[in-house]
Protein backbone atom coordinates (compact mmCIF):
# COMPACT_ATOMS: atom_id res chain seq x y z
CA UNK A 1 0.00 0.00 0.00
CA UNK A 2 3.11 2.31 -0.01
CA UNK A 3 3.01 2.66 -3.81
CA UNK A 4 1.78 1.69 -6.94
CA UNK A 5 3.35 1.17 -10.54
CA UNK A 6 2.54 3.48 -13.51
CA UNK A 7 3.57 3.47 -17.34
CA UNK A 8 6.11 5.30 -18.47
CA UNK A 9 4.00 6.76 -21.57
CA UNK A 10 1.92 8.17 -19.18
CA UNK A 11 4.73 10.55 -17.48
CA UNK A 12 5.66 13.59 -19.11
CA UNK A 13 9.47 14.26 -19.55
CA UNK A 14 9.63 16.64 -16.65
CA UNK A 15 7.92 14.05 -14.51
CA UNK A 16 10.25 11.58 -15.20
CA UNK A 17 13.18 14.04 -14.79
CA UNK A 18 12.08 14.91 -11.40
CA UNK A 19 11.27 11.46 -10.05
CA UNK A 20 13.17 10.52 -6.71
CA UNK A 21 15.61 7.51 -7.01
CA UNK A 22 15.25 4.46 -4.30
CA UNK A 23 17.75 4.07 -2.70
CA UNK A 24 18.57 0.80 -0.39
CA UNK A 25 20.56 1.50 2.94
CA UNK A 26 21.56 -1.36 5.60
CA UNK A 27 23.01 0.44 9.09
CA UNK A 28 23.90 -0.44 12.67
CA UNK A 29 21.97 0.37 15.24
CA UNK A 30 23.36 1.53 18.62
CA UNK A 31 22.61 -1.51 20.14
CA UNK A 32 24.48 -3.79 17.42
CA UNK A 33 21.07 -4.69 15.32
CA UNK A 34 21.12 -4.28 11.55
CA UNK A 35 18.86 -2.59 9.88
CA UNK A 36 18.20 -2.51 6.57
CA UNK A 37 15.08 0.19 4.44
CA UNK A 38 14.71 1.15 1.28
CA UNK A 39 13.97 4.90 1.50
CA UNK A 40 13.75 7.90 -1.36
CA UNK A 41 16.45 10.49 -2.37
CA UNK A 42 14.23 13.72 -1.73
CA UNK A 43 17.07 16.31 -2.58
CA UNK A 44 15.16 17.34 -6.24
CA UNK A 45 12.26 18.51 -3.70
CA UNK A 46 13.61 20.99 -2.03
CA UNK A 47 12.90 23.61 -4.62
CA UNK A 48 9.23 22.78 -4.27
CA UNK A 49 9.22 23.64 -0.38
CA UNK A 50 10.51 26.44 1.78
CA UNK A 51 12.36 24.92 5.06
CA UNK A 52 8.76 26.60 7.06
CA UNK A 53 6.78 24.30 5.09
CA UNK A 54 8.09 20.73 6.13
CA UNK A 55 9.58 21.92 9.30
CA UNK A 56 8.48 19.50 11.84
CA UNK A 57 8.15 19.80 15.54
CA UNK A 58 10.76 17.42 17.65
CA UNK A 59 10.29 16.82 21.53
CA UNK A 60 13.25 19.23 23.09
CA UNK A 61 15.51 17.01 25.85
CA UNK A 62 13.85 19.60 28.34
CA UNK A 63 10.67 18.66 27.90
CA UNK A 64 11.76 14.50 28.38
CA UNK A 65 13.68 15.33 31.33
CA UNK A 66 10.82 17.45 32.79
CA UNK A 67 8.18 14.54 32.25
CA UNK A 68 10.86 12.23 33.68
CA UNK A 69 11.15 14.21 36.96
CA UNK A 70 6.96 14.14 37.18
CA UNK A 71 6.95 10.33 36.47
CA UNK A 72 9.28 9.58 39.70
CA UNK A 73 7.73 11.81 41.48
CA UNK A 74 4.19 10.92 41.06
CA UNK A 75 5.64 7.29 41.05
CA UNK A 76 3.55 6.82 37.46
CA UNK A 77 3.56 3.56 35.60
CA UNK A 78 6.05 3.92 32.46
CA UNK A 79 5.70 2.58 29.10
CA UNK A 80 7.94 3.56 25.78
CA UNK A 81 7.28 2.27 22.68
CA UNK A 82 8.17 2.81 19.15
CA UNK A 83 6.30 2.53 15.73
CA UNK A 84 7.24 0.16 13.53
CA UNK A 85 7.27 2.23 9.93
CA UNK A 86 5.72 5.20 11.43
CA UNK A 87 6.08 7.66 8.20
CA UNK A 88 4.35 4.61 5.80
CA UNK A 89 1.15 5.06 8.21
CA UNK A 90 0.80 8.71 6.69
CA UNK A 91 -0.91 9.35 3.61
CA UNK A 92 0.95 10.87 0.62
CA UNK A 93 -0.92 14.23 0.12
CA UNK A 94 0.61 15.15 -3.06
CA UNK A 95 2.04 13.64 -6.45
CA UNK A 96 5.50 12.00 -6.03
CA UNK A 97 7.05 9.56 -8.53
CA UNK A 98 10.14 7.26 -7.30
CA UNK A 99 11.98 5.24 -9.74
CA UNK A 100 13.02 2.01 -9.02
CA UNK A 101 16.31 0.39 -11.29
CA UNK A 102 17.90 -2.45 -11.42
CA UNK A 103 18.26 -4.34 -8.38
CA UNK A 104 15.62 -2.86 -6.91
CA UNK A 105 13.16 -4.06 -10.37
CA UNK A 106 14.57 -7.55 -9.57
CA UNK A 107 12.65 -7.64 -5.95
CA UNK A 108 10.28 -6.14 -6.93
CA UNK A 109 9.52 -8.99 -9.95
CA UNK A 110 10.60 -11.70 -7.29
CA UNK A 111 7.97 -10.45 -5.25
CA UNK A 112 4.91 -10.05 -7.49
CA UNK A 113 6.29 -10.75 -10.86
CA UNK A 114 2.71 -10.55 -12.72
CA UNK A 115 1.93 -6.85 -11.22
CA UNK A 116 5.38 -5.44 -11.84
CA UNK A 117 6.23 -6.95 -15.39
CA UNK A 118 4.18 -4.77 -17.25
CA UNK A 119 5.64 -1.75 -16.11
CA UNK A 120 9.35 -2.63 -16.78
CA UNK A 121 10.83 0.11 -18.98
CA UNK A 122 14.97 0.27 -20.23
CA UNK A 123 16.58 3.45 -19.81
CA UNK A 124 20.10 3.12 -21.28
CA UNK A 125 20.56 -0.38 -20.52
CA UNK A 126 18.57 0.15 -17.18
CA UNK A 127 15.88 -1.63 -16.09
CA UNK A 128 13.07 1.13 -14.52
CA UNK A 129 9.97 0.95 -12.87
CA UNK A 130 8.27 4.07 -11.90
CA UNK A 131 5.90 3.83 -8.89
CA UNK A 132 3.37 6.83 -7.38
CA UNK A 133 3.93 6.82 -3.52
CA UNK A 134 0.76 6.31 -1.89
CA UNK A 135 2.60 7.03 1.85
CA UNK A 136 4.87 8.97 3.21
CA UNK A 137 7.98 7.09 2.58
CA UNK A 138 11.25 8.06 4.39
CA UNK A 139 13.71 10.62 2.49
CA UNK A 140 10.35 12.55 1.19
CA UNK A 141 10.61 16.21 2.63
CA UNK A 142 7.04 16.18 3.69
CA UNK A 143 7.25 12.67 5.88
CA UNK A 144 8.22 13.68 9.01
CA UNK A 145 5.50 16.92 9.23
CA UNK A 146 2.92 14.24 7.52
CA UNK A 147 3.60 11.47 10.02
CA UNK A 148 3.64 14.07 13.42
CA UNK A 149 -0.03 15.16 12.08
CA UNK A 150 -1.10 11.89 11.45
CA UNK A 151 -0.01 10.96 15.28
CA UNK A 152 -1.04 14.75 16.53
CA UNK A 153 -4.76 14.47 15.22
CA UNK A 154 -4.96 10.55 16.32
CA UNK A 155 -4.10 10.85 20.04
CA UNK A 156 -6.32 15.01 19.80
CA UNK A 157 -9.28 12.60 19.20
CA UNK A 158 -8.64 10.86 21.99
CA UNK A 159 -9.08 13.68 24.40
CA UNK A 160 -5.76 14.80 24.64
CA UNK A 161 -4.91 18.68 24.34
CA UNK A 162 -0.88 18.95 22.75
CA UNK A 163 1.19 21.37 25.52
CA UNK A 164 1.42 24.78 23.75
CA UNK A 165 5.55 24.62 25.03
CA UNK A 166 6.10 21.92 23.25
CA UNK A 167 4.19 20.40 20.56
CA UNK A 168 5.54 16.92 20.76
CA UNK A 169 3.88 16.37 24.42
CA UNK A 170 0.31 15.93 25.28
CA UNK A 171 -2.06 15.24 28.53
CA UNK A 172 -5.10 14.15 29.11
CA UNK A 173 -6.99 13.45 32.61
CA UNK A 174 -7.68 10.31 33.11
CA UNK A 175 -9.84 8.76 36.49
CA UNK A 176 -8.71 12.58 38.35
CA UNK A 177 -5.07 11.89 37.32
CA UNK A 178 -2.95 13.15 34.31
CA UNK A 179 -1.90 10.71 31.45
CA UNK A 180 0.89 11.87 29.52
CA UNK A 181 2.50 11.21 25.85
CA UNK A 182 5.73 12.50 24.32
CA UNK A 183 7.09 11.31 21.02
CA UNK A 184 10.26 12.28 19.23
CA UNK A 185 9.58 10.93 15.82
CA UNK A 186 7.96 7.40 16.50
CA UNK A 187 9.51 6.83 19.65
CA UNK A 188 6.80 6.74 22.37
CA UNK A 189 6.47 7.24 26.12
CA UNK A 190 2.89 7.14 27.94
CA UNK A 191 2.78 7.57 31.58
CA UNK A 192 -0.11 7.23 34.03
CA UNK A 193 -0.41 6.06 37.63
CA UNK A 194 -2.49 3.31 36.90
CA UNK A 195 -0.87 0.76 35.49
CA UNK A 196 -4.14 -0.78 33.62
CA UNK A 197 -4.69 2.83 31.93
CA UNK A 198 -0.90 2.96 30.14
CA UNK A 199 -1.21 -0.80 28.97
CA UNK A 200 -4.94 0.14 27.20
CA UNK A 201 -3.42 3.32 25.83
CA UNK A 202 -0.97 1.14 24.47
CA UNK A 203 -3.82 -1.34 23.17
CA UNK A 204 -5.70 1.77 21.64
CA UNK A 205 -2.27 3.09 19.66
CA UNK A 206 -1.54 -0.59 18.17
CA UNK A 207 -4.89 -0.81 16.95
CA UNK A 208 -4.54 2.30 14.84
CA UNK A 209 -0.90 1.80 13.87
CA UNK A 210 -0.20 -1.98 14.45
CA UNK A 211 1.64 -3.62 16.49
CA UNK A 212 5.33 -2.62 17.95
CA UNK A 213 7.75 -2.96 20.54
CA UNK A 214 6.55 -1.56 24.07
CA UNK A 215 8.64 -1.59 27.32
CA UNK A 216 6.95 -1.15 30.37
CA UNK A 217 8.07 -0.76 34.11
CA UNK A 218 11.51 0.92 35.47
CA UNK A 219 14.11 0.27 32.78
CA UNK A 220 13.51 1.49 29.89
CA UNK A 221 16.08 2.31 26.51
CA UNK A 222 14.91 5.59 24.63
CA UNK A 223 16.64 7.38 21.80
CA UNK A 224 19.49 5.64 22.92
CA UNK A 225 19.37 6.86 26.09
CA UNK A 226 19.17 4.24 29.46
CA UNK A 227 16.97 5.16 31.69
CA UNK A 228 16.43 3.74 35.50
CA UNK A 229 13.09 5.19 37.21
CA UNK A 230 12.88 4.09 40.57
CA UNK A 231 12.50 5.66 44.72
CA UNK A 232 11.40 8.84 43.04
CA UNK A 233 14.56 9.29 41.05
CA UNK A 234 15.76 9.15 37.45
């Protein structure tokens, strides 16, 4: 659901010409995992936005530390969590082409061979396919303000109200005490004082964006960071 094939014939020459190359990258994560994605070159679209337009808010280290200090204090049940292909849960809102070649056309035929043949073009020897991007796939300029209003307006409907300080953390009252969510990027952590209330808020955000890894109690890893919550300290 992150994309689907179209002809060549039917792109113009300029929509060819400014089509964003795949581009496959494997890494290392911090903790020695590897990690491999397939995400866009987005560099011809940045004379299509201004830096205001894309600009998306990030949760500021004061703001985590501050929520921190409140969890241990108010001895609150911790959870953190992160979203497994956060920016492919956000619609694509306008017309992008990404061109596939090569190595990339051979997966994609060894995956669905009968829906991909027909759109196999050669560009000087290349093998092409060009797909429209139906998501917000990673390297786009507009994925990281289309995923944080995807999440924004999800958890708004829930009753929360986003902290006017920093847009990245909201609160909601739940049973007389606060709940409280801060994300940086798709990196979660809900906090409650009932324990019940953080697992179901968990529950609620996997239903809408699937399933993910979720840590809960007084260790917790997040953005790399190792965190210890416990006595009423951090």
């Amino acid at each position: 659901e992150v994309f689907t094939p179209v002809e060549s014939k039917q792109l113009t020459y300029q929509q060819k010409k400014d089509s964003l190359n795949a581009i496959n990258l494997i890494k290392e994560n911090w903790c020695g995992k590897i990690k491999g994605r397939t995400v866009c070159d987005g560099r011809k679209q940045r004379h299509i936005y201004s830096p205001e337009d894309v600009l998306s808010p990030a949760l500021s280290q004061d703001s985590f530390f501050a929520t921190l200090a409140i969890d241990a204090l108010e001895k609150k049940y911790v959870a953190t969590s992160d979203i497994a292909g956060a920016f492919l849960k956000a619609d694509q809102d306008n017309f992008v082409i990404v061109r596939l070649r090569d190595a990339a056309v051979d997966a994609m035929l060894e995956i669905n061979e009968n829906k991909y043949t027909p759109f196999v073009t050669n560009e000087k020897g290349m093998k092409v396919i060009y797909v429209r991007l139906l998501k917000a796939m990673y390297g786009t300029l507009t994925a990281p303000i289309l995923w944080y209003k995807l999440f924004a307006s999800t958890i708004m409907e829930m009753g929360f109200v986003i902290n006017p300080y920093d847009l990245c953390v909201a609160n909601k009252e739940i049973n007389g005490k606060q709940m409280t969510i801060c994300w940086y990027v798709d990196d979660l952590k809900v906090s409650h004082v009932d324990e019940n209330e953080v697992k179901t808020m968990i529950e609620k955000l996997e239903q809408k964006f699937g399933k993910r890894s979720t840590t809960y109690g007084h260790r917790h890893t997040y953005v790399g960071m190792d965190i210890t919550i416990k006595n009423g300290e951090v």
